[in-house]
C-alpha atoms as a PDB file:
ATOM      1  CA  UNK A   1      94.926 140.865 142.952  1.00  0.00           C
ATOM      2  CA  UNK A   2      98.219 139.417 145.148  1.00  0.00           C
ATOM      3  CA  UNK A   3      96.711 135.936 145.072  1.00  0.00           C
ATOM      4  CA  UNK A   4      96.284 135.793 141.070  1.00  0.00           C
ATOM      5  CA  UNK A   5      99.531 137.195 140.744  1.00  0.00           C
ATOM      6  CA  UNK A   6     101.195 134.205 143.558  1.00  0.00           C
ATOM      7  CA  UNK A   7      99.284 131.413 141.424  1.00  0.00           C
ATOM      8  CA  UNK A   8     100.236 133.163 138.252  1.00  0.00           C
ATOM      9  CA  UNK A   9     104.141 133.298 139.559  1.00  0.00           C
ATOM     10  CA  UNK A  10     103.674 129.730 140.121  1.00  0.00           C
ATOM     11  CA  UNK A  11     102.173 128.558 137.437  1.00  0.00           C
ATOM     12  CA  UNK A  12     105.035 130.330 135.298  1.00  0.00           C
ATOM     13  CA  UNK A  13     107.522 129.072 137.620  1.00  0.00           C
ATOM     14  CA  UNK A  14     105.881 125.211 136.980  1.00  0.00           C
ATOM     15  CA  UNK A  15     105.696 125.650 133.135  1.00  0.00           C
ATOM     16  CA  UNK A  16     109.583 126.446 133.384  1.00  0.00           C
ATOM     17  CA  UNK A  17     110.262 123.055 135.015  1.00  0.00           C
ATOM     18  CA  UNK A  18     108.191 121.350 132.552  1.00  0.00           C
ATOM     19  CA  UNK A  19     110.153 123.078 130.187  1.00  0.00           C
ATOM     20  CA  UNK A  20     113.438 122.534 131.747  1.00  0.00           C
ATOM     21  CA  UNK A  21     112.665 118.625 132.183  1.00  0.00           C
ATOM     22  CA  UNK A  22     110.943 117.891 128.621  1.00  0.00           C
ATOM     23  CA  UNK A  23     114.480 119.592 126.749  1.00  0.00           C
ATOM     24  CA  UNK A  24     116.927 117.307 128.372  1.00  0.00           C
ATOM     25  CA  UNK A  25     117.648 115.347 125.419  1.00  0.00           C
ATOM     26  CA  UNK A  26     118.243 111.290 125.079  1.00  0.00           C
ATOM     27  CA  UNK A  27     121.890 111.170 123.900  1.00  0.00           C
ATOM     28  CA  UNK A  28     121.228 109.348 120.475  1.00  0.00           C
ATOM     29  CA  UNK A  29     124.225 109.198 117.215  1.00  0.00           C
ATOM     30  CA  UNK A  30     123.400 108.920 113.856  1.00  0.00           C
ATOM     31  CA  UNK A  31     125.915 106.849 111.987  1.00  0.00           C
ATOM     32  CA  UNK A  32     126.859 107.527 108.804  1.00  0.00           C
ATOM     33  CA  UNK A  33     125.065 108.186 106.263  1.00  0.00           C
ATOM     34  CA  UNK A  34     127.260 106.225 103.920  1.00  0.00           C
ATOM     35  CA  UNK A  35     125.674 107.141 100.004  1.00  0.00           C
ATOM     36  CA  UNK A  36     127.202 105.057  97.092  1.00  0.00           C
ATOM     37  CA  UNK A  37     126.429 105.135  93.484  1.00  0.00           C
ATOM     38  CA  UNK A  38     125.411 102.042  91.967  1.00  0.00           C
ATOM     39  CA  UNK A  39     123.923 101.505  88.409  1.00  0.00           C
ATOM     40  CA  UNK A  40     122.433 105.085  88.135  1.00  0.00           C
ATOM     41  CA  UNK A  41     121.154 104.674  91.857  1.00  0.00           C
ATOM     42  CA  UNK A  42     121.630 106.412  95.027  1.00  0.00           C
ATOM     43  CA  UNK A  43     121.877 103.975  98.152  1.00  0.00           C
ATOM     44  CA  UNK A  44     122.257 104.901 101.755  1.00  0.00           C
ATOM     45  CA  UNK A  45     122.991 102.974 104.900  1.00  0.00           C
ATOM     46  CA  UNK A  46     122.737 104.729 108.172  1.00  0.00           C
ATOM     47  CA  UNK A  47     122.110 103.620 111.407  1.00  0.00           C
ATOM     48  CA  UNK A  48     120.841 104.821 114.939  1.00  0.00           C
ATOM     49  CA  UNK A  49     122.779 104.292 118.255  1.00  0.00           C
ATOM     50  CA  UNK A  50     120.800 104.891 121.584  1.00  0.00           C
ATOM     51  CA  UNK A  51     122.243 105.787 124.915  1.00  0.00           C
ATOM     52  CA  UNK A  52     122.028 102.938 127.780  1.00  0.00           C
ATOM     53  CA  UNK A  53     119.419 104.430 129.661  1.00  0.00           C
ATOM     54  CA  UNK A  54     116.835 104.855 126.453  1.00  0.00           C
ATOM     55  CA  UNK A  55     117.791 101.200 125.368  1.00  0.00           C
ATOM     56  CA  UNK A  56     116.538 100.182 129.543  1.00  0.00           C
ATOM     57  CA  UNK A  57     113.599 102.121 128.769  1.00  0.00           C
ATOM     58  CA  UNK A  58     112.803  99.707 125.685  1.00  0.00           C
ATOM     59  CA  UNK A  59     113.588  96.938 127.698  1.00  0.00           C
ATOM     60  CA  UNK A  60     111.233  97.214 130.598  1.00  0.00           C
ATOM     61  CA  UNK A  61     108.225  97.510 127.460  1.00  0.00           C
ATOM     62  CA  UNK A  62     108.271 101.250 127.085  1.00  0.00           C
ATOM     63  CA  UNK A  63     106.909 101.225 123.194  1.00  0.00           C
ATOM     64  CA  UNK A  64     108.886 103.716 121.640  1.00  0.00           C
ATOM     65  CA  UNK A  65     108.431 105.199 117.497  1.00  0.00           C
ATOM     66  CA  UNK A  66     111.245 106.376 115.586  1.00  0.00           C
ATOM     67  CA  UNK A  67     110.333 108.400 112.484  1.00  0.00           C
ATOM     68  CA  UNK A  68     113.383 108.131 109.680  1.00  0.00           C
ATOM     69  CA  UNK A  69     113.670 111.148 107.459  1.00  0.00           C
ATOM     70  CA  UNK A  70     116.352 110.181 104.224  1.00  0.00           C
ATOM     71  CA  UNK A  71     116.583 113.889 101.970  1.00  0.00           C
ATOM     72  CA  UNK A  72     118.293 114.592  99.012  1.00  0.00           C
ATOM     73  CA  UNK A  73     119.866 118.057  98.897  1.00  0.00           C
ATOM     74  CA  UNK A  74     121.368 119.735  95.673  1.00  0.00           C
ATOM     75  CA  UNK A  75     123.913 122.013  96.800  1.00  0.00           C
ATOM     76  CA  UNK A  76     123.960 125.575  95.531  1.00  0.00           C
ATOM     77  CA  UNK A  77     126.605 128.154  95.920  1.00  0.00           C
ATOM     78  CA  UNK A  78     124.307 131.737  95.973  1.00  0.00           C
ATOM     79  CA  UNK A  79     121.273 130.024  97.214  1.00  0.00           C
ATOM     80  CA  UNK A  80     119.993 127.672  99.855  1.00  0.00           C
ATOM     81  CA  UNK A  81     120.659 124.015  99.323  1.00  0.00           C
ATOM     82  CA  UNK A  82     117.375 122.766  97.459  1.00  0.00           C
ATOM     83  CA  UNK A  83     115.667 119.899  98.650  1.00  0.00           C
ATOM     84  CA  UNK A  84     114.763 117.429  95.499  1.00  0.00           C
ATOM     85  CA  UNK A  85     113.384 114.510  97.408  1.00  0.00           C
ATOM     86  CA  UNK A  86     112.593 112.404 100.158  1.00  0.00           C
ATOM     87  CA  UNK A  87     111.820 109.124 101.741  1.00  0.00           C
ATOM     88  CA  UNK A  88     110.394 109.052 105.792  1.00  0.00           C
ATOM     89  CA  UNK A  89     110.356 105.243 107.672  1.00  0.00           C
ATOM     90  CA  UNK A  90     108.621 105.031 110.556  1.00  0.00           C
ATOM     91  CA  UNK A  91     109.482 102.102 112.713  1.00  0.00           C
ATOM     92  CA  UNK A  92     108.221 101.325 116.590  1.00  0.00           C
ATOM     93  CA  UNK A  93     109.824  99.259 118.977  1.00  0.00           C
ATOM     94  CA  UNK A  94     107.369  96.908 121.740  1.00  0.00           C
ATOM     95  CA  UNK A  95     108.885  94.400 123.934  1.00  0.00           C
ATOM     96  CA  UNK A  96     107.451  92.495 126.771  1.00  0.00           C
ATOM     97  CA  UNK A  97     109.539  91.726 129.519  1.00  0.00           C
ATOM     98  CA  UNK A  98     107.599  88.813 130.838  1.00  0.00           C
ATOM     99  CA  UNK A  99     106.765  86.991 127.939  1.00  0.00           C
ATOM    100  CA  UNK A 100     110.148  87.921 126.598  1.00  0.00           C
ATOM    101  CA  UNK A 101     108.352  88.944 123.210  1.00  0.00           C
ATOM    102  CA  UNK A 102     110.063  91.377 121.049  1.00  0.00           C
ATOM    103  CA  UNK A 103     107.883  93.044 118.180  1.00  0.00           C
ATOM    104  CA  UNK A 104     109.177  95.667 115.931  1.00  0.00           C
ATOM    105  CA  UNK A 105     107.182  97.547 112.706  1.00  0.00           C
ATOM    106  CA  UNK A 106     108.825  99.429 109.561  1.00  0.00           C
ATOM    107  CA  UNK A 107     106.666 101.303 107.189  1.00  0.00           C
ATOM    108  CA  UNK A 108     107.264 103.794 104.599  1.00  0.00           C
ATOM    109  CA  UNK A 109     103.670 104.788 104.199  1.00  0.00           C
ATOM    110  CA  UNK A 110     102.758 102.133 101.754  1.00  0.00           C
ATOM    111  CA  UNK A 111     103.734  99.190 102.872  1.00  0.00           C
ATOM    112  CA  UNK A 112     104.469  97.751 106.464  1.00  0.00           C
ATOM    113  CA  UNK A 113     106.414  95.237 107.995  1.00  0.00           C
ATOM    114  CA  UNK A 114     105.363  93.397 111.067  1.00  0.00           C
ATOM    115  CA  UNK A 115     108.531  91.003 112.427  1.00  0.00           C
ATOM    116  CA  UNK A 116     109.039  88.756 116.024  1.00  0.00           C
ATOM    117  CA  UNK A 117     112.455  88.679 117.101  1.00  0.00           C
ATOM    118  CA  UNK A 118     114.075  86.422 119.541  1.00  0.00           C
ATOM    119  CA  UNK A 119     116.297  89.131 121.065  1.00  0.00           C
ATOM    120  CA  UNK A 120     116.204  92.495 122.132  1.00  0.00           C
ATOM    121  CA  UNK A 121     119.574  93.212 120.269  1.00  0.00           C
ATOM    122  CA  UNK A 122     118.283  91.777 117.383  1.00  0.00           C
ATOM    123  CA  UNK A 123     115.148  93.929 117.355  1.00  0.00           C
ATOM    124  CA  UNK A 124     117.287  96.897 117.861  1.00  0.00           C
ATOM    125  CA  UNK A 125     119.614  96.170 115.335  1.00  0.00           C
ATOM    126  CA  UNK A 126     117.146  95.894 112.405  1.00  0.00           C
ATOM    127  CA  UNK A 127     114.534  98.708 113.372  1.00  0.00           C
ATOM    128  CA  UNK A 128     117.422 101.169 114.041  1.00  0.00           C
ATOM    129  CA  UNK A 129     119.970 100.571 110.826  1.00  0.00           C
ATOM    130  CA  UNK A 130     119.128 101.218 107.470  1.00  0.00           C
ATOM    131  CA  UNK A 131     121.308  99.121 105.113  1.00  0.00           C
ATOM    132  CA  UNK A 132     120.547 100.118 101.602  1.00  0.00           C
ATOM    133  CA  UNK A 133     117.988 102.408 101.072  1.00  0.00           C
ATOM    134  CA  UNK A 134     117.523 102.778  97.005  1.00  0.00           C
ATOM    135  CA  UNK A 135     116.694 106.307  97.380  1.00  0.00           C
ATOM    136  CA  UNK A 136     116.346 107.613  93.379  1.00  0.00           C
ATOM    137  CA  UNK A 137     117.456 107.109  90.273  1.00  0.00           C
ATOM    138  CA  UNK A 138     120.402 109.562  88.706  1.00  0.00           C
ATOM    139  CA  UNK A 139     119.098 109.837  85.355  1.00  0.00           C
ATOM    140  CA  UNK A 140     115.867 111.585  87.053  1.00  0.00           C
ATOM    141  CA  UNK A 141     118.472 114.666  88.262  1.00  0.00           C
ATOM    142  CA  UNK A 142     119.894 117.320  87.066  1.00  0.00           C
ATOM    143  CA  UNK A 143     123.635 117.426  86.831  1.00  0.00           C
ATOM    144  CA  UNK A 144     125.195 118.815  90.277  1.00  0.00           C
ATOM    145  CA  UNK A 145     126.481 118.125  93.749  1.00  0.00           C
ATOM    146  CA  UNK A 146     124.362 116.809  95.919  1.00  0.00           C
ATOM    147  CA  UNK A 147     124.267 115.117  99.236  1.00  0.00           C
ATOM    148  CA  UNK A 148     122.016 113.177 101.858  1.00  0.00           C
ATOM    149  CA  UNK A 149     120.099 114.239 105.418  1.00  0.00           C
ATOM    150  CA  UNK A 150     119.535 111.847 107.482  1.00  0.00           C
ATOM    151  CA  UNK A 151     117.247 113.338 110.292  1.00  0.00           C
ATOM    152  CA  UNK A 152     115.704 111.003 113.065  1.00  0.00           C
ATOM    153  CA  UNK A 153     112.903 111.994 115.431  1.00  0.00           C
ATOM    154  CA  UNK A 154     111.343 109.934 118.276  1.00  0.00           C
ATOM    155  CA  UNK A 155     108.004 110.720 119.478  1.00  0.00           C
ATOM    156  CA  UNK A 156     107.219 111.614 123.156  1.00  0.00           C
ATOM    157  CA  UNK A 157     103.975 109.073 124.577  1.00  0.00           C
ATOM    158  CA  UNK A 158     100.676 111.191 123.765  1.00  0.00           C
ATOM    159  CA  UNK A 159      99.780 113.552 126.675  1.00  0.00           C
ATOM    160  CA  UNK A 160      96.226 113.095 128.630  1.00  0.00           C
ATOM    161  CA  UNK A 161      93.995 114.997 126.382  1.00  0.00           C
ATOM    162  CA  UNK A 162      93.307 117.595 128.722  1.00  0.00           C
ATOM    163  CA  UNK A 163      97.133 118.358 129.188  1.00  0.00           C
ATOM    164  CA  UNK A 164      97.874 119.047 125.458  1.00  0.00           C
ATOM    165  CA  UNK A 165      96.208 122.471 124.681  1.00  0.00           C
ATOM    166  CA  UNK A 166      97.790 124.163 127.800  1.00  0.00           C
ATOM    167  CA  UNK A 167     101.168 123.421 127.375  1.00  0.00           C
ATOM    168  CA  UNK A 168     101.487 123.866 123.870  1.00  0.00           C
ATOM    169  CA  UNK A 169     105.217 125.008 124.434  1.00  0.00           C
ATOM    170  CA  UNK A 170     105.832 121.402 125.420  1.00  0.00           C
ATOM    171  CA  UNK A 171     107.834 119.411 122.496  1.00  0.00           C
ATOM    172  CA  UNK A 172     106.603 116.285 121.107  1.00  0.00           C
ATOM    173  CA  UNK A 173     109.824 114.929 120.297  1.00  0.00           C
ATOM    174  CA  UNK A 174     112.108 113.119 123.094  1.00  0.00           C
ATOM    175  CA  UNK A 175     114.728 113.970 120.772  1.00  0.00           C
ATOM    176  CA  UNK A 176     115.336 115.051 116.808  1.00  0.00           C
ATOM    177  CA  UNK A 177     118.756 114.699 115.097  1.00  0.00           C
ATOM    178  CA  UNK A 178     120.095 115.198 112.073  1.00  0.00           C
ATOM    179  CA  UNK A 179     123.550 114.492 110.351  1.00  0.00           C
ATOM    180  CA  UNK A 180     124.833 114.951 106.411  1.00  0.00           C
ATOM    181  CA  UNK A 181     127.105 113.014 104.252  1.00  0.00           C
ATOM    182  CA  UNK A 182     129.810 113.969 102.060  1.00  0.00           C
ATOM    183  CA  UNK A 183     129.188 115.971  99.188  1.00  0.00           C
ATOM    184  CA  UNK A 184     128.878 113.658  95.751  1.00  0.00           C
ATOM    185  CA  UNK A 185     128.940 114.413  92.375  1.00  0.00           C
ATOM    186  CA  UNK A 186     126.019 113.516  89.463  1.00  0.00           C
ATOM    187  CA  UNK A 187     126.786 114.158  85.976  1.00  0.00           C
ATOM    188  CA  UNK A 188     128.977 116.749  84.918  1.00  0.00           C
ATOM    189  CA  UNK A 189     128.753 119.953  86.554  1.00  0.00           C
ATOM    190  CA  UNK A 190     130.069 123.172  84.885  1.00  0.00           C
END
């Protein structure tokens, strides 16, 4: 009876490290989300800044996959904002060190883009800024204020299959942030 309960202190005590460890989070910024109103469409442009030690991470040909979530809210005063739509981009980083290759993929779910870049900071730049997203049409919406939620996740590298089940308290995000723009206007609003 002692002995289960020392291995079950320790195995408690173990699951709190792994929990301690997998929370400290990658410093990461959005920027923006910058929404502007052209011809009856919404754009955005955001983009993704990483913290030195993440971006050394890339370097040395960790692969890493960033999944881009771009929502439309409509803002209500009694009620919860509503969501109306949204768009997610997932794009994955690969570099190899040695043959100094840098590979990056976008996708949206129908189409994906495979591109070679010369640089790392070229890579970076294109796989972690959006620059004008045509998100929806106006005409399709009501009337209202509205605004954008930008909300970026990357993806932790798949535990041994074995490992999974019995930590299911483990997160599979390195880190997940989110950030809104202003408030804007569609239509006339009463």
């Amino acid at each position: 009876m002692r002995q289960n309960l020392k291995i079950f202190y320790r195995l408690l005590f173990l699951s709190f490290l792994l929990v301690s460890f997998s929370s400290l989070s990658i410093a990461a910024e959005i920027t923006g989300p910058e929404v502007t109103l052209n011809n009856n469409e919404i754009h955005v442009k955001t983009s993704l800044s990483l913290e030195e030690n993440y971006l050394q991470e890339l370097r040395n040909g960790i692969e890493k996959k960033f999944i881009f979530y771009i929502d439309l809210f409509k803002v209500w005063k009694m009620w919860p904002n509503e969501f109306v739509l949204g768009e997610a981009l997932t794009r994955t980083l690969k570099s190899d060190p040695v043959k100094s290759e840098f590979i990056a993929t976008s996708s949206d779910g129908n189409i994906i883009i495979k591109k070679r870049f010369k640089s790392f900071e070229s890579m970076t730049n294109w796989v972690l800024s959006i620059d004008d997203l045509k998100l929806t049409n106006t005409r399709e919406l009501e009337p209202g204020i509205y605004f954008v939620r930008i909300t970026v996740e990357s993806k932790i590298r798949k535990l041994p299959p074995l490992i999974g089940p019995f930590i299911i308290f483990l997160s599979e995000n390195e880190f997940k942030i989110s950030k809104d723009s202003p408030n804007f206007r569609i239509g006339s609003v009463q």
